[in-house]
Protein backbone atom coordinates (compact mmCIF):
# COMPACT_ATOMS: atom_id res chain seq x y z
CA UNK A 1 404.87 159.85 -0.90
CA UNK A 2 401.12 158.68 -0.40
CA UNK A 3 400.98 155.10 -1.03
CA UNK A 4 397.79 154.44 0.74
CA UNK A 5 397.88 150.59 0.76
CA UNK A 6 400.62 147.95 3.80
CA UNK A 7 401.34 146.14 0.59
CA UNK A 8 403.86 148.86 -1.01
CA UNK A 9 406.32 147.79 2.45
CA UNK A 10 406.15 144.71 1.15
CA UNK A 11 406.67 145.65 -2.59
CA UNK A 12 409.68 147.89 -1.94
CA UNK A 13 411.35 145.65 0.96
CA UNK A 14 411.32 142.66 -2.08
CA UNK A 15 412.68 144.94 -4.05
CA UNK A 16 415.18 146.16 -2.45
CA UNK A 17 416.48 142.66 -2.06
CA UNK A 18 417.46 142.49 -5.95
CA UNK A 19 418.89 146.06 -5.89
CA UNK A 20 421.40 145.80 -7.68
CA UNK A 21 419.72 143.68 -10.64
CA UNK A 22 417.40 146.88 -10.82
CA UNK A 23 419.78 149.21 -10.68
CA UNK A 24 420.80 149.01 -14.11
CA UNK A 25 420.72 151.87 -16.20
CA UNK A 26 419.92 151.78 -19.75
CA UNK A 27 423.20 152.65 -21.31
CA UNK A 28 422.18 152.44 -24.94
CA UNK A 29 419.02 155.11 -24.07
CA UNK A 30 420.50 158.63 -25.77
CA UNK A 31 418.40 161.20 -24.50
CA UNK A 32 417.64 164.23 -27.42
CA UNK A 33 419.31 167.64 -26.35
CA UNK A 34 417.50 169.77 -24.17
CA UNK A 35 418.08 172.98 -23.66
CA UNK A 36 416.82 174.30 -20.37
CA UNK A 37 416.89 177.77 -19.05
CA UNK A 38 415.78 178.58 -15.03
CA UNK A 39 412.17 179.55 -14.39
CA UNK A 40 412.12 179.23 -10.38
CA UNK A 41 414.00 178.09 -7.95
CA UNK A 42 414.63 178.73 -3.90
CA UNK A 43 417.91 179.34 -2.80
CA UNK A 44 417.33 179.26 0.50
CA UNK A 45 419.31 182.14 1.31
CA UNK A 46 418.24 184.14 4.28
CA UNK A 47 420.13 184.27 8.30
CA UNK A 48 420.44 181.56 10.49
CA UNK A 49 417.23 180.37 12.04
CA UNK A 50 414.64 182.13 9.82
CA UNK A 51 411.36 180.76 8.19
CA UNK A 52 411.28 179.92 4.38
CA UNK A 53 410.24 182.43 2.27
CA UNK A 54 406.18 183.06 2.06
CA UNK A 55 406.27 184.23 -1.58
CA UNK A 56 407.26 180.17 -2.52
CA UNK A 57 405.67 178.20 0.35
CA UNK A 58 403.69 176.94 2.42
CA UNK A 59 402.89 174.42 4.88
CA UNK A 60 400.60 171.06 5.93
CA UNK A 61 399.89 171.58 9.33
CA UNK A 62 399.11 168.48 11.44
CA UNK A 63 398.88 164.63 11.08
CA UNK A 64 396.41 164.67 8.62
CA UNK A 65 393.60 161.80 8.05
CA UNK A 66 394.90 158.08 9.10
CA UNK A 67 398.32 159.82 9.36
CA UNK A 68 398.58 161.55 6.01
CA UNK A 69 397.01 158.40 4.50
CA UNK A 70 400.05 156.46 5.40
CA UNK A 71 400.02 155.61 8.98
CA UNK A 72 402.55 158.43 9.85
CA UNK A 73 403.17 159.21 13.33
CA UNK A 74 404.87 162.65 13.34
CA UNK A 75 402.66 166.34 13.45
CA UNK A 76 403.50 168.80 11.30
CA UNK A 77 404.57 172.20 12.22
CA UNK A 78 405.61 175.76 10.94
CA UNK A 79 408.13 176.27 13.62
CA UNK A 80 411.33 177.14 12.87
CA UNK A 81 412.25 173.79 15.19
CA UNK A 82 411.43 172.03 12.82
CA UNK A 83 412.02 174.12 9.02
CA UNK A 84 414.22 176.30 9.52
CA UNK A 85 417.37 178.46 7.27
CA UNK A 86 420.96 177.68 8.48
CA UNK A 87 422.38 181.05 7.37
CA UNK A 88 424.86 178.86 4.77
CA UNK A 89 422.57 178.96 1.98
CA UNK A 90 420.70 175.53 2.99
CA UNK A 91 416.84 174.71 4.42
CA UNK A 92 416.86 172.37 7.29
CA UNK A 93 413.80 170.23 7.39
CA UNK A 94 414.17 168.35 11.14
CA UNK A 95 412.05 165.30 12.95
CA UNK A 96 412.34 166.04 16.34
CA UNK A 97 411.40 163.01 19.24
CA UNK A 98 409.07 164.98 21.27
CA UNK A 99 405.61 165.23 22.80
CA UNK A 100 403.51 167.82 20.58
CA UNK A 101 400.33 167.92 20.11
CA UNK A 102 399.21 164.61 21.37
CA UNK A 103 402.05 163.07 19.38
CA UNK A 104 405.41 161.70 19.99
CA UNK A 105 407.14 163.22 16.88
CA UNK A 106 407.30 166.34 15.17
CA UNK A 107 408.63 167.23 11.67
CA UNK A 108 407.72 169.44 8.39
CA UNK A 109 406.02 169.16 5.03
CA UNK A 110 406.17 172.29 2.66
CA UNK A 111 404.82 172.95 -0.33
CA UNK A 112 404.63 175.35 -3.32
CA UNK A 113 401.01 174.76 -3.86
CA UNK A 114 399.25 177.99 -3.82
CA UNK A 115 402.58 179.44 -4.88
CA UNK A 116 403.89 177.93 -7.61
CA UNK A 117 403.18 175.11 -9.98
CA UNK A 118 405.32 173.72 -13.51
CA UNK A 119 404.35 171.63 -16.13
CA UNK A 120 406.98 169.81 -17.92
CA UNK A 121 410.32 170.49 -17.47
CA UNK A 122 413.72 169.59 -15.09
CA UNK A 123 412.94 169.96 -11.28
CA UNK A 124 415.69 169.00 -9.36
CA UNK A 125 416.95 169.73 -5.77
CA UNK A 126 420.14 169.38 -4.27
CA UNK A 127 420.04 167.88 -0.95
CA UNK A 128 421.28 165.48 1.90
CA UNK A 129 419.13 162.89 3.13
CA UNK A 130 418.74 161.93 6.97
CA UNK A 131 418.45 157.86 7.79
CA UNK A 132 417.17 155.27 10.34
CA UNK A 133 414.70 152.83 10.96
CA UNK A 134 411.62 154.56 10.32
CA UNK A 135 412.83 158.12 8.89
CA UNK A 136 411.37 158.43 5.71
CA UNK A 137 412.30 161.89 3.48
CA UNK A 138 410.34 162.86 0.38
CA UNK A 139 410.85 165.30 -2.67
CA UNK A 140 407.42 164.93 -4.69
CA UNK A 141 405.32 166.66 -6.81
CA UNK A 142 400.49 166.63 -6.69
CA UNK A 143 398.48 167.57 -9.92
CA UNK A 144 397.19 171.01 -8.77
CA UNK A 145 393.76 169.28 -9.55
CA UNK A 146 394.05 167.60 -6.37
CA UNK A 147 391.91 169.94 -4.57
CA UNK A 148 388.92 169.22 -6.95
CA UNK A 149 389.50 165.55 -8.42
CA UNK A 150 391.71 164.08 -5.21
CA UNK A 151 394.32 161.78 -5.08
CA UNK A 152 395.17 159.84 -6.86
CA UNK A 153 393.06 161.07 -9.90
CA UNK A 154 395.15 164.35 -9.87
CA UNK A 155 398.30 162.26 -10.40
CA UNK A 156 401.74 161.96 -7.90
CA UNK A 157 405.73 162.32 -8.84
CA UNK A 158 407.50 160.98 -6.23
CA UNK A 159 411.28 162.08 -7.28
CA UNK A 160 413.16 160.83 -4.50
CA UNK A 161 411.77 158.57 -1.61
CA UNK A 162 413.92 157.35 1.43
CA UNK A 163 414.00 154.27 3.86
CA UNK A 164 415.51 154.79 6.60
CA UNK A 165 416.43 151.60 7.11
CA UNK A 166 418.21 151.31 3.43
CA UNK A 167 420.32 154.62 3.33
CA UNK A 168 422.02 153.52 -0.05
CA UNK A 169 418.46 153.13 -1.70
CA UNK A 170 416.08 155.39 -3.14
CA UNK A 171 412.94 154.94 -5.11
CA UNK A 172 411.04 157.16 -8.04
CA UNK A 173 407.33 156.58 -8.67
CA UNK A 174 404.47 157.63 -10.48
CA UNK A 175 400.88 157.36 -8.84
CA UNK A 176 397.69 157.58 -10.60
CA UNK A 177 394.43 156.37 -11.47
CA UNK A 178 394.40 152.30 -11.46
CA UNK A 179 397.90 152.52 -10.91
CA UNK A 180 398.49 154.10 -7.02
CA UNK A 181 399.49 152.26 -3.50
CA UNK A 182 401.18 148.88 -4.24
CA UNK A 183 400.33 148.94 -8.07
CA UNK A 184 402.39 152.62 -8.69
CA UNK A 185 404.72 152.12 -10.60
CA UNK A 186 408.78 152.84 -9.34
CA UNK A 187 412.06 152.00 -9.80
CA UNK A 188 415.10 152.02 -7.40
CA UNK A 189 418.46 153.77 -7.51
CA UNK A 190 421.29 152.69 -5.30
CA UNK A 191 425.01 152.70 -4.24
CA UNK A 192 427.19 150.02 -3.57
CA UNK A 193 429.65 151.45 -2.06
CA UNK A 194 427.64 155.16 -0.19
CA UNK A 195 425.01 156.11 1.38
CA UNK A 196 422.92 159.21 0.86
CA UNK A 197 423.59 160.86 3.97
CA UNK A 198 427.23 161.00 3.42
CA UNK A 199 426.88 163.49 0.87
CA UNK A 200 424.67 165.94 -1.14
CA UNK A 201 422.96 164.66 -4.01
CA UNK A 202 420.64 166.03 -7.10
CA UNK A 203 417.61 164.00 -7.27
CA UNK A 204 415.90 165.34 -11.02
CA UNK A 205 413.04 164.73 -13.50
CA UNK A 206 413.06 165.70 -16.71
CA UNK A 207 409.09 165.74 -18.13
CA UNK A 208 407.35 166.18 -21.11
CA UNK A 209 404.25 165.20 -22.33
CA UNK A 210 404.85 161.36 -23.18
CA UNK A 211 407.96 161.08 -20.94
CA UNK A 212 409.37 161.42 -17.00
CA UNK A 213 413.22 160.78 -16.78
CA UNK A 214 414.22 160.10 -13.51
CA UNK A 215 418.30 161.20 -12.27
CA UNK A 216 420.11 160.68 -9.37
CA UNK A 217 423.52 163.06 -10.17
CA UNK A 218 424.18 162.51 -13.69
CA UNK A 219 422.97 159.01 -14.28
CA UNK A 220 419.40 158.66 -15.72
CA UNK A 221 418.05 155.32 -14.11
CA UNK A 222 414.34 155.41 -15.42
CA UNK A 223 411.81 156.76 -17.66
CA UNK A 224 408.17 156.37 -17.08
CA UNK A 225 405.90 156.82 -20.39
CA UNK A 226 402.16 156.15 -20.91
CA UNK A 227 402.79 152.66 -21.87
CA UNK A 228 404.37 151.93 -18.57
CA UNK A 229 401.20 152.62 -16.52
CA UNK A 230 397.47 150.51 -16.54
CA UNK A 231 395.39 153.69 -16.45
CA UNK A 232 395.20 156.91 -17.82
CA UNK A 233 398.36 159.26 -17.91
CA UNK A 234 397.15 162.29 -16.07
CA UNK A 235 400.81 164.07 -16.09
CA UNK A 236 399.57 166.70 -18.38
CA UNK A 237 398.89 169.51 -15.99
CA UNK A 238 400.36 171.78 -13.58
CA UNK A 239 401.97 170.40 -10.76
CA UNK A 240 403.13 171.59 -7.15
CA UNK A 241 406.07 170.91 -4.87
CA UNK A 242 406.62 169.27 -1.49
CA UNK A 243 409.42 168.35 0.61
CA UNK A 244 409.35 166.18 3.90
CA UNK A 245 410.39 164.42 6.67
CA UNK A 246 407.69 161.41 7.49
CA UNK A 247 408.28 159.50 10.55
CA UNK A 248 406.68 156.32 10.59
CA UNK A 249 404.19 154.57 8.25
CA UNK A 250 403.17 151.80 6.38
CA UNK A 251 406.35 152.35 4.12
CA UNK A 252 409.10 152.48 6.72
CA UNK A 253 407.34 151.10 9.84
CA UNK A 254 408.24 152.13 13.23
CA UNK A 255 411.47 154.49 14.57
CA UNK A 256 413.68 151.78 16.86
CA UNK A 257 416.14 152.34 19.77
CA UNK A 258 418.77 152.67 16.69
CA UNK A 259 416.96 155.65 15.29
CA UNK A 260 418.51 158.91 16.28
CA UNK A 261 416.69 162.22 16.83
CA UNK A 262 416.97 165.14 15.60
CA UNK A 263 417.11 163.79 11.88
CA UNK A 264 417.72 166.14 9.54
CA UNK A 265 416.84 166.77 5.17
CA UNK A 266 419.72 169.31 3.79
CA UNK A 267 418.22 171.11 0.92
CA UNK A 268 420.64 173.24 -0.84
CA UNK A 269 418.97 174.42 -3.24
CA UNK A 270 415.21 174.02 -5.31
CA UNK A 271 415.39 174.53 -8.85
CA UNK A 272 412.92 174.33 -12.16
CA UNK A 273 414.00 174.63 -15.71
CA UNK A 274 411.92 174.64 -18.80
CA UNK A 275 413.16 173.98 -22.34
CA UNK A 276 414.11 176.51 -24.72
């Protein structure tokens, strides 16, 4: 999600060009069996219009520093405008167009840290994406030693990143020392033929200590391993959870006339596995 550096646009926007020459998935990989059973997870059950549960989250609160690093333009909230249960089992995470706060657009980032933090494992979530010029949804994962060593030392999963403006594209990264900002190092998954806001969706990694497979569904479209990345591999520790709506930034750019509000992230469900 934090990419820190106007050349990532670029990066992604060239990539997305030759999507569908990247979007090959290695079809003579066999992955070993691996057995998971449940550790965690958030259901999101609860009635219609209540707040997320306290016991697994928490929130960002604000626009951070130079917009969360990235130039975003929305402020964060804990109201239940914007993150929110439907009563149906789901957690609505909704970017609002609206004065708040001495900004123009409102929205939600929560997080497990504090809460709740996995190393290795599956983490997956089963959710709906919202698109447009400028909307930019995020399920990602910080080393818990971000509050002592900072980013990017303390290492960044993205798991599934949005553009707005590509809503049959999605990108998973890795961000870490020497390797963060326009040198992280991501692949893209996308349709030919759908878009991810037509639909739910699981968006998974699978993680162990020389490995991070990355799944959209069923279909395993890259894995990430310490010879993949120019600096040290710092996914050996506990990490956290976050899910978001940015609006804005250096990796979307700005919300046009075509961009409707309220946009919305359908989560139906958080989960976390370990092997057995």
């Amino acid at each position: 999600m934090k990419h820190n550096h106007p050349i990532f646009y670029i990066f992604t926007f060239i990539i997305a060009i030759i999507l569908f020459e990247n979007c090959s998935v290695d079809t003579t990989q066999e992955l070993p069996a691996r057995n998971y059973t449940l550790v965690w997870s958030d259901e999101f059950d609860g009635s219609q219009g209540s707040s997320i549960s306290s016991s697994n989250w928490t929130f960002d609160i604000g626009n951070g520093v130079n917009g969360w690093g990235n130039g975003e333009y929305q402020f964060y909230t804990d109201r239940t405008d914007n993150v929110a249960l439907d009563g149906s089992s789901n957690l609505i995470i909704t970017a609002r167009r609206e004065t708040y706060a001495g900004h123009n657009f409102t929205s939600a980032r929560i997080k497990t840290e504090g809460k709740f933090t996995t190393k290795f494992g599956r983490i997956e979530a089963r959710m709906k994406l919202p698109v447009g010029p400028g909307i930019w949804p995020a399920f990602w994962m910080l080393g818990e030693s971000i509050s002592s060593e900072g980013w990017p030392l303390c290492g960044e999963i993205d798991i599934m990143e949005l553009r707005g403006q590509e809503p049959n594209v999605i990108n998973g990264t890795v961000h870490g020392p020497g390797y963060s900002g326009g040198n992280a190092v991501t692949k893209i998954f996308g349709f030919t033929d759908d878009r991810f806001d037509n639909d739910y969706h699981i968006f998974a990694i699978e993680w162990g200590e020389d490995y991070i497979d990355y799944f959209v569904d069923n279909t395993l479209y890259q894995r990430i391993t310490p010879d993949d990345v120019s600096g040290d591999w710092v996914f050996d520790q506990p990490f956290f959870i976050i899910l978001n709506i940015a609006v804005g930034g250096n990796y979307v750019g700005f919300p046009t006339e075509k961009t409707p509000f309220p946009q919305q992230m359908i989560v139906d469900y958080v989960r976390v596995y370990k092997e057995i």
